[in-house]
PDB file of N, CA and C in Angstrom:
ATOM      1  N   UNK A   1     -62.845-119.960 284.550  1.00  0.00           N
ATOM      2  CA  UNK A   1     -62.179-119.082 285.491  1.00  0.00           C
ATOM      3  C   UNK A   1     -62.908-117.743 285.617  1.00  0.00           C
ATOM      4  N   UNK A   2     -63.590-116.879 284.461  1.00  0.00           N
ATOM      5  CA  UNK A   2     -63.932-116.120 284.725  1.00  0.00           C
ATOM      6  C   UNK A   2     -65.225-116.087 285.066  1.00  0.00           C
ATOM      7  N   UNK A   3     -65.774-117.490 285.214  1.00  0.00           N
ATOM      8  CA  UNK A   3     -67.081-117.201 285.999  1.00  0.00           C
ATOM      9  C   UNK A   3     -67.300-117.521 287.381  1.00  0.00           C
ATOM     10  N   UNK A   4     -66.328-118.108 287.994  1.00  0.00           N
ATOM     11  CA  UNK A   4     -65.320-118.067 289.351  1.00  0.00           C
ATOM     12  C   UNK A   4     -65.459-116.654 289.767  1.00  0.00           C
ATOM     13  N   UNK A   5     -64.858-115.619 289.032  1.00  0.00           N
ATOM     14  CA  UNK A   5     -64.488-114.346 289.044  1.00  0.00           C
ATOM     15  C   UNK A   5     -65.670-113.345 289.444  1.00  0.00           C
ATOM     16  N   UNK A   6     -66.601-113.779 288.648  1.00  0.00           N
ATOM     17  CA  UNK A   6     -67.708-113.408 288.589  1.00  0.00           C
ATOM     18  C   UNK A   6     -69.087-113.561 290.007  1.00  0.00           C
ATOM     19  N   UNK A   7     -68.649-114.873 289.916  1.00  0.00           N
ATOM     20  CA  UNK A   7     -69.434-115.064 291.400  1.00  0.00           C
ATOM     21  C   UNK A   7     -68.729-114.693 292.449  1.00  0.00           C
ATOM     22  N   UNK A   8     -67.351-114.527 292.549  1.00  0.00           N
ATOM     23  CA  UNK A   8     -66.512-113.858 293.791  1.00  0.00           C
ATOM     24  C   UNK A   8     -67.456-112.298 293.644  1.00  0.00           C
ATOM     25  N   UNK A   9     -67.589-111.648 292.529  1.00  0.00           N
ATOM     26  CA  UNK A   9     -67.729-110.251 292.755  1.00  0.00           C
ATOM     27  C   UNK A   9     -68.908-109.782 292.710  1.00  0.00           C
ATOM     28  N   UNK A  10     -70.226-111.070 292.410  1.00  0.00           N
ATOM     29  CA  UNK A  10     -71.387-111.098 293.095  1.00  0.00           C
ATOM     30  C   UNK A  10     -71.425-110.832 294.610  1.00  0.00           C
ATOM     31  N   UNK A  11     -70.712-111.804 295.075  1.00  0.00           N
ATOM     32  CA  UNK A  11     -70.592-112.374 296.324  1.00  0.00           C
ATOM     33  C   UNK A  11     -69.988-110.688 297.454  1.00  0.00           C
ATOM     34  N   UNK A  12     -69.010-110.082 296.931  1.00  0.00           N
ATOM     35  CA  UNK A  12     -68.703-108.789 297.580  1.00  0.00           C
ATOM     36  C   UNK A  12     -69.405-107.860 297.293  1.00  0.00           C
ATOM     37  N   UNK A  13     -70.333-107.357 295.993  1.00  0.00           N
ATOM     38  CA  UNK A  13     -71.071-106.931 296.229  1.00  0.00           C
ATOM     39  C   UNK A  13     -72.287-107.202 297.277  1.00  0.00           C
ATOM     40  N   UNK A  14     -72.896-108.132 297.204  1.00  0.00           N
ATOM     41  CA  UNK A  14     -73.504-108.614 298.334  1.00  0.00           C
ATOM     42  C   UNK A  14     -73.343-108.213 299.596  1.00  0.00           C
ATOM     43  N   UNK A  15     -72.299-108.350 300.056  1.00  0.00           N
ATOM     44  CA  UNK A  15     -71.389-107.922 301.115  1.00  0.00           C
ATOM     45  C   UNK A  15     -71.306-106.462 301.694  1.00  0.00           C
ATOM     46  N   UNK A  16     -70.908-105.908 300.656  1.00  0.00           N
ATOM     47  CA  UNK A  16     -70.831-104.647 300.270  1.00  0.00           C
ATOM     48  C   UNK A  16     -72.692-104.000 300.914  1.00  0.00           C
ATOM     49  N   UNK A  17     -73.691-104.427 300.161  1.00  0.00           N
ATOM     50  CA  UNK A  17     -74.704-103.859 300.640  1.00  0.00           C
ATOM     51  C   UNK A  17     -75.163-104.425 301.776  1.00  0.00           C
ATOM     52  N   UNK A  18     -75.112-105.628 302.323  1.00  0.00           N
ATOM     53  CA  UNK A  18     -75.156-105.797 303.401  1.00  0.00           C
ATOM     54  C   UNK A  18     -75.026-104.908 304.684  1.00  0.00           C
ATOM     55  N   UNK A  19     -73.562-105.160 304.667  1.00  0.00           N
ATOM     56  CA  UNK A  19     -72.394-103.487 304.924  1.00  0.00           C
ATOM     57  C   UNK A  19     -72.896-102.118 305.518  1.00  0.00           C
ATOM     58  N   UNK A  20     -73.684-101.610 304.645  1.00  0.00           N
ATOM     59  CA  UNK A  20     -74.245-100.617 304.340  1.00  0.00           C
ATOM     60  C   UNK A  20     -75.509-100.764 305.018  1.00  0.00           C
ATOM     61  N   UNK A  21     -76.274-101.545 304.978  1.00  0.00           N
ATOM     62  CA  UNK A  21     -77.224-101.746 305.911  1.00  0.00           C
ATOM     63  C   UNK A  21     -77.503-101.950 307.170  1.00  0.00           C
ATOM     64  N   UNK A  22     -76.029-102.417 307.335  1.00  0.00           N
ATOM     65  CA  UNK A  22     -75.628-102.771 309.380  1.00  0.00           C
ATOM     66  C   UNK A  22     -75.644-101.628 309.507  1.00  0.00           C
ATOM     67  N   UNK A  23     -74.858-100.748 308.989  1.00  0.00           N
ATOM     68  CA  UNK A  23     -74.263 -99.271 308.899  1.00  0.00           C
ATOM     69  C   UNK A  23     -75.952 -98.688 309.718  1.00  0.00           C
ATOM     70  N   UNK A  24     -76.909 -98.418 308.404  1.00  0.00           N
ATOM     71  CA  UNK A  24     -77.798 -98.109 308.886  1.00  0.00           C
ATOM     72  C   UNK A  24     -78.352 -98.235 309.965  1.00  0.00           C
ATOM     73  N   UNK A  25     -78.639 -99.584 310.106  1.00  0.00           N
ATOM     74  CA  UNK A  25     -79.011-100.054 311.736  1.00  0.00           C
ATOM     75  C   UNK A  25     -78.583 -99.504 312.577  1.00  0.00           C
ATOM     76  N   UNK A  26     -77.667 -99.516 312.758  1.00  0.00           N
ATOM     77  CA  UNK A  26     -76.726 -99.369 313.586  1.00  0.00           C
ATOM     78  C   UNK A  26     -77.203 -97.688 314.501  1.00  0.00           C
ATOM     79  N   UNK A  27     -77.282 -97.025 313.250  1.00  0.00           N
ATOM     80  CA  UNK A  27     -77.785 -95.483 313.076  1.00  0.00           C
ATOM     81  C   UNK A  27     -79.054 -95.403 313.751  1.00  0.00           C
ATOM     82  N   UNK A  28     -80.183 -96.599 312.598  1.00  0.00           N
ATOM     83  CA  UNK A  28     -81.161 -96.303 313.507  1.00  0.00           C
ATOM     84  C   UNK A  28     -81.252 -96.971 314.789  1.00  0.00           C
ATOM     85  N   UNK A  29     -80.812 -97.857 315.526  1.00  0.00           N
ATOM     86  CA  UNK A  29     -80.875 -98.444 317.181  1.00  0.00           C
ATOM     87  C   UNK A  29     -80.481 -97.111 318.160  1.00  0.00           C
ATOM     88  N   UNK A  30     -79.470 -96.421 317.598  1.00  0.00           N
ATOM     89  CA  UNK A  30     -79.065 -95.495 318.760  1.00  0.00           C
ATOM     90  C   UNK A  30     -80.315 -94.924 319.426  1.00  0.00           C
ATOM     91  N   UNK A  31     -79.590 -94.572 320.277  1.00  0.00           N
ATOM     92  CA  UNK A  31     -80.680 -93.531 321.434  1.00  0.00           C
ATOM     93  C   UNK A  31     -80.431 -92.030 321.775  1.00  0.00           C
ATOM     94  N   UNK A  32     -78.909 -92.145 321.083  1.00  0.00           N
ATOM     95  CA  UNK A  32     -78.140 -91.180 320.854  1.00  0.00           C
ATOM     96  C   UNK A  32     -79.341 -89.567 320.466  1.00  0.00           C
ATOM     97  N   UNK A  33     -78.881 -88.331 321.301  1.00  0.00           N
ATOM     98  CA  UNK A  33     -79.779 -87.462 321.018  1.00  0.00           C
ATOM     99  C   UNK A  33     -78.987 -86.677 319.332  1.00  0.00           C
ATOM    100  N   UNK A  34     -78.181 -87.156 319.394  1.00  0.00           N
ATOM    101  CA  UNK A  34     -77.890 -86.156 318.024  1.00  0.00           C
ATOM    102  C   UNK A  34     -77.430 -87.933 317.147  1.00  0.00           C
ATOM    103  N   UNK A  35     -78.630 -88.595 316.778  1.00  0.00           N
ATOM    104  CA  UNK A  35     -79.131 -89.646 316.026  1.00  0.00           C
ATOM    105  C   UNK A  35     -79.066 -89.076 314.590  1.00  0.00           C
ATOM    106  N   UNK A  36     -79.574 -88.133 314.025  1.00  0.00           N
ATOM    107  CA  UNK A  36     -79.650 -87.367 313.082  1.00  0.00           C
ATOM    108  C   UNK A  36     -78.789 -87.213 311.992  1.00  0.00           C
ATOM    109  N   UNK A  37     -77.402 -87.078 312.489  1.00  0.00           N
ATOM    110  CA  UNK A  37     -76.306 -86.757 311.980  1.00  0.00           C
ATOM    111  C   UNK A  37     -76.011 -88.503 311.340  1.00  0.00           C
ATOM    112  N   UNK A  38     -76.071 -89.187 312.669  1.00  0.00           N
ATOM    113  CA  UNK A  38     -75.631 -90.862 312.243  1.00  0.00           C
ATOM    114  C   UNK A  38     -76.845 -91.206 311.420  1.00  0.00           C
ATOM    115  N   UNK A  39     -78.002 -91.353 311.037  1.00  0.00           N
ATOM    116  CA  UNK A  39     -78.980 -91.315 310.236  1.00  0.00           C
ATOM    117  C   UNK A  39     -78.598 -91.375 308.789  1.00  0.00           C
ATOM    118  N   UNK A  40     -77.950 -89.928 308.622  1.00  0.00           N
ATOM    119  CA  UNK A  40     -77.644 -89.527 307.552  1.00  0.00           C
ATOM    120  C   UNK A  40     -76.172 -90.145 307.374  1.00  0.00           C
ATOM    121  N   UNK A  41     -75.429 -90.362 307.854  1.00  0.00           N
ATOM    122  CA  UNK A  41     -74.063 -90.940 307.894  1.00  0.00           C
ATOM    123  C   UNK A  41     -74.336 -92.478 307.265  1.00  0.00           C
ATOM    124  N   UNK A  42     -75.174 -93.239 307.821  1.00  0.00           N
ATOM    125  CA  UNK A  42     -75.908 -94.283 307.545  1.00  0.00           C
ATOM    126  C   UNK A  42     -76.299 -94.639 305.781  1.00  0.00           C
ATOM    127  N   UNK A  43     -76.878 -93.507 305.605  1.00  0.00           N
ATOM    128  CA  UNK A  43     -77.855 -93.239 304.042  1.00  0.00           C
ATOM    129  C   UNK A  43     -76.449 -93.235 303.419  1.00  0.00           C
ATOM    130  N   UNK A  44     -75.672 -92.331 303.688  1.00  0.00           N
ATOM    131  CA  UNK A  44     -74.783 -91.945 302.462  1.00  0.00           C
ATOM    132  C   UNK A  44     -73.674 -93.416 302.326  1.00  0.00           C
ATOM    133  N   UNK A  45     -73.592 -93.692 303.654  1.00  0.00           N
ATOM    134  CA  UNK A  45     -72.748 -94.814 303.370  1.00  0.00           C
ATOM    135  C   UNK A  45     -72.924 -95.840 302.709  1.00  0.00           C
ATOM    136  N   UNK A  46     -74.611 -95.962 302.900  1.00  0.00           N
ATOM    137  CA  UNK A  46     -75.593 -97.412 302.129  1.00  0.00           C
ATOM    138  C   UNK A  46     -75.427 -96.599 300.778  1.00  0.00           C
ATOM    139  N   UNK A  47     -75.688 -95.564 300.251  1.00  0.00           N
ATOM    140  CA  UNK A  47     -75.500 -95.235 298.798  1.00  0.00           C
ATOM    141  C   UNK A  47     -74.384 -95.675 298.130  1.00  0.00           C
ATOM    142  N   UNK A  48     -73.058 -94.950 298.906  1.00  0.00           N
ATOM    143  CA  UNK A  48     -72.164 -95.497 298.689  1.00  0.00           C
ATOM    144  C   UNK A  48     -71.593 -96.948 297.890  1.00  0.00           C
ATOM    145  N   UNK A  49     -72.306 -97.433 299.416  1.00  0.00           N
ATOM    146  CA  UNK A  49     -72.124 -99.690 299.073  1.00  0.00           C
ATOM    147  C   UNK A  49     -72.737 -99.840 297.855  1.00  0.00           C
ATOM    148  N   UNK A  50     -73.796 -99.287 297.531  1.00  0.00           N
ATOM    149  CA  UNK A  50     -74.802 -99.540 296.622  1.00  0.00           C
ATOM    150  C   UNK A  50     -74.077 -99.449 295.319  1.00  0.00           C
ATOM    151  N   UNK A  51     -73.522 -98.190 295.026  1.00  0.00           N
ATOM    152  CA  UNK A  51     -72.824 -97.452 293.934  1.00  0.00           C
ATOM    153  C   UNK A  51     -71.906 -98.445 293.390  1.00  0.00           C
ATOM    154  N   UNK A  52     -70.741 -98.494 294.664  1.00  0.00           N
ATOM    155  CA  UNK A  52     -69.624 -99.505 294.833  1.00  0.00           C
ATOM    156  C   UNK A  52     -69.772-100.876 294.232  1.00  0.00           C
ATOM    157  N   UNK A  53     -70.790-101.431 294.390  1.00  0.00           N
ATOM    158  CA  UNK A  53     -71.358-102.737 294.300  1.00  0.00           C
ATOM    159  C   UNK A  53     -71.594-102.670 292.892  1.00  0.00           C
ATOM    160  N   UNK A  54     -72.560-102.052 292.231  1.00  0.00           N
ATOM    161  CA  UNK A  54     -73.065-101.910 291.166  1.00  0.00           C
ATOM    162  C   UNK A  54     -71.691-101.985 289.908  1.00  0.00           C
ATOM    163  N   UNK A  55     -71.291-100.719 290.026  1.00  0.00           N
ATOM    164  CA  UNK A  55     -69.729-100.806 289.756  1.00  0.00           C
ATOM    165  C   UNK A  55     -68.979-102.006 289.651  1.00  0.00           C
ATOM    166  N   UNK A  56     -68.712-102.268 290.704  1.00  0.00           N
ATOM    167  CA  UNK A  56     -67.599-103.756 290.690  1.00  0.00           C
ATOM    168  C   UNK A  56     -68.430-104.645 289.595  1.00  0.00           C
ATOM    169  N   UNK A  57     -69.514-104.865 289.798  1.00  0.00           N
ATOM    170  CA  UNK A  57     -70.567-105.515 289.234  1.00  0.00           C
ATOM    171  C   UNK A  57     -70.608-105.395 287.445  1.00  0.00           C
ATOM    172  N   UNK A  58     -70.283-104.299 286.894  1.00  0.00           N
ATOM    173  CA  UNK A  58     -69.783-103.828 286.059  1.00  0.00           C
ATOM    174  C   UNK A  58     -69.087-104.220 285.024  1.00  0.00           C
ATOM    175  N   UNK A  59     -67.877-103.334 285.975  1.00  0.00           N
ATOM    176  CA  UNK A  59     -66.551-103.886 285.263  1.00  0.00           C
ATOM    177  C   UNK A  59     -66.639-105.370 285.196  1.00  0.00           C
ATOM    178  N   UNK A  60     -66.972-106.219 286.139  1.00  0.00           N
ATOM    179  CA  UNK A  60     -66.389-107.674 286.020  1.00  0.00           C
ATOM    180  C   UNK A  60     -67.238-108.333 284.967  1.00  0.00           C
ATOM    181  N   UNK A  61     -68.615-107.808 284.519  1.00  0.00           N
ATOM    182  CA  UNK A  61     -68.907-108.075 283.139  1.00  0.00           C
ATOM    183  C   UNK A  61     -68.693-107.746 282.115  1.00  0.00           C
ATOM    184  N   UNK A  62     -68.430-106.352 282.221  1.00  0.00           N
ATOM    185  CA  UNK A  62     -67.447-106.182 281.088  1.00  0.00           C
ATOM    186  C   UNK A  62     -65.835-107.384 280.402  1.00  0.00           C
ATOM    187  N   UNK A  63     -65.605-107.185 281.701  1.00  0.00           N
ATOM    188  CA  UNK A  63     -64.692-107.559 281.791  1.00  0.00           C
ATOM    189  C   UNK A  63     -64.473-109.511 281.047  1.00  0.00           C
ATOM    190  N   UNK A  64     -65.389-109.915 281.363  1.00  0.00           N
ATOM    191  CA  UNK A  64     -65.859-111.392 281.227  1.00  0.00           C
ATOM    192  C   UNK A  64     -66.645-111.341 279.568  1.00  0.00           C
ATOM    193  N   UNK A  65     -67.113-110.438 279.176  1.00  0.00           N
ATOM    194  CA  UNK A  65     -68.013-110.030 277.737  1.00  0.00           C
ATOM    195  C   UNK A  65     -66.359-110.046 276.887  1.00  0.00           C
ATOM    196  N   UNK A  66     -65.593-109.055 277.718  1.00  0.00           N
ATOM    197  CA  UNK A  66     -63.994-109.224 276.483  1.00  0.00           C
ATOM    198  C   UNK A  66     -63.571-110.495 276.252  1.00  0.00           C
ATOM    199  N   UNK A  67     -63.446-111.055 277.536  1.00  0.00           N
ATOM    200  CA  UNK A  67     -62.761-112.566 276.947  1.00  0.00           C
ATOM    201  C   UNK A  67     -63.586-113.261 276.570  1.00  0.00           C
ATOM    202  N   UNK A  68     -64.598-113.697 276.823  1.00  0.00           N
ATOM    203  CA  UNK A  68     -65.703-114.294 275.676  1.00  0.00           C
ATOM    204  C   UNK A  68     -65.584-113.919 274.286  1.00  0.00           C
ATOM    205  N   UNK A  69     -65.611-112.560 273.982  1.00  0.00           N
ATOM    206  CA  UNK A  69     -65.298-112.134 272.753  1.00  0.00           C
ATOM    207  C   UNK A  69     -64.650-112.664 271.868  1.00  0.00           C
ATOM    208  N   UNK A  70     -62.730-112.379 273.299  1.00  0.00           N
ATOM    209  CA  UNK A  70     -62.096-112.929 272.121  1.00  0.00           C
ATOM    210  C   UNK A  70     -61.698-114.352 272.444  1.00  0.00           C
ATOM    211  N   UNK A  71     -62.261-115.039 273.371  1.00  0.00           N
ATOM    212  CA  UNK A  71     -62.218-116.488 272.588  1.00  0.00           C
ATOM    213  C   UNK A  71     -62.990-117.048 271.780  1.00  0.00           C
ATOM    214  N   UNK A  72     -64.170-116.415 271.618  1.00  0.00           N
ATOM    215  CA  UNK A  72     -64.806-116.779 270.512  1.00  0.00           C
ATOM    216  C   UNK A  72     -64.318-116.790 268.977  1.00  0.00           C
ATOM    217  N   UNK A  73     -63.226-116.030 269.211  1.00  0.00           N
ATOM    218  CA  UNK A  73     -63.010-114.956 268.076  1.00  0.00           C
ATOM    219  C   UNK A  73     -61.366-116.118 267.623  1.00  0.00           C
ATOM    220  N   UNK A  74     -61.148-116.354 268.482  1.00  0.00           N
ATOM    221  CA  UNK A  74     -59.708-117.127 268.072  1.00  0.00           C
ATOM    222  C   UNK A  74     -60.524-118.439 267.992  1.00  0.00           C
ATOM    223  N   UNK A  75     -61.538-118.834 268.499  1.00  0.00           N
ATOM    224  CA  UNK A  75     -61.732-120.230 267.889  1.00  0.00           C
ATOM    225  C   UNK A  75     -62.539-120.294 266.217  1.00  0.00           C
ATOM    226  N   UNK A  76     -62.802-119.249 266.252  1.00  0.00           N
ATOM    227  CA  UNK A  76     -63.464-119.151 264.685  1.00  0.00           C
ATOM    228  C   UNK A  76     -62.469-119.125 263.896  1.00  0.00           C
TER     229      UNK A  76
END
């Protein structure tokens, strides 16, 4: 189950930076004269996903390292 868990929160991270990269695009396609502002709107948001991602990414090993732990630990 928790490696179910695990690939779900691969899988949104993924997502997540994806996300963040349309974002960008998006920023850079305009033709828009004040592009600049969305540019940077773009960056921070992809940091963001990035951060976000990493994070989730995280915890859910942490998270998966505890119960390993302690089932290891009750089957000994």
């Amino acid at each position: 189950m928790v490696g179910m868990l695990q690939i779900i929160t691969y899988l949104l991270a993924f997502y997540l930076v994806l996300k963040g990269i349309e974002i960008l695009y998006i920023a850079l396609a305009s033709n828009n004269d004040k592009r600049g502002g969305m540019v940077f709107f773009g960056i921070v948001v992809l940091m963001i996903c990035i951060f976000a991602a990493a994070s989730f990414i995280k915890i859910q090993d942490e998270q998966a390292e505890s119960v390993s732990a302690k089932a290891n630990t009750e089957i000994n």
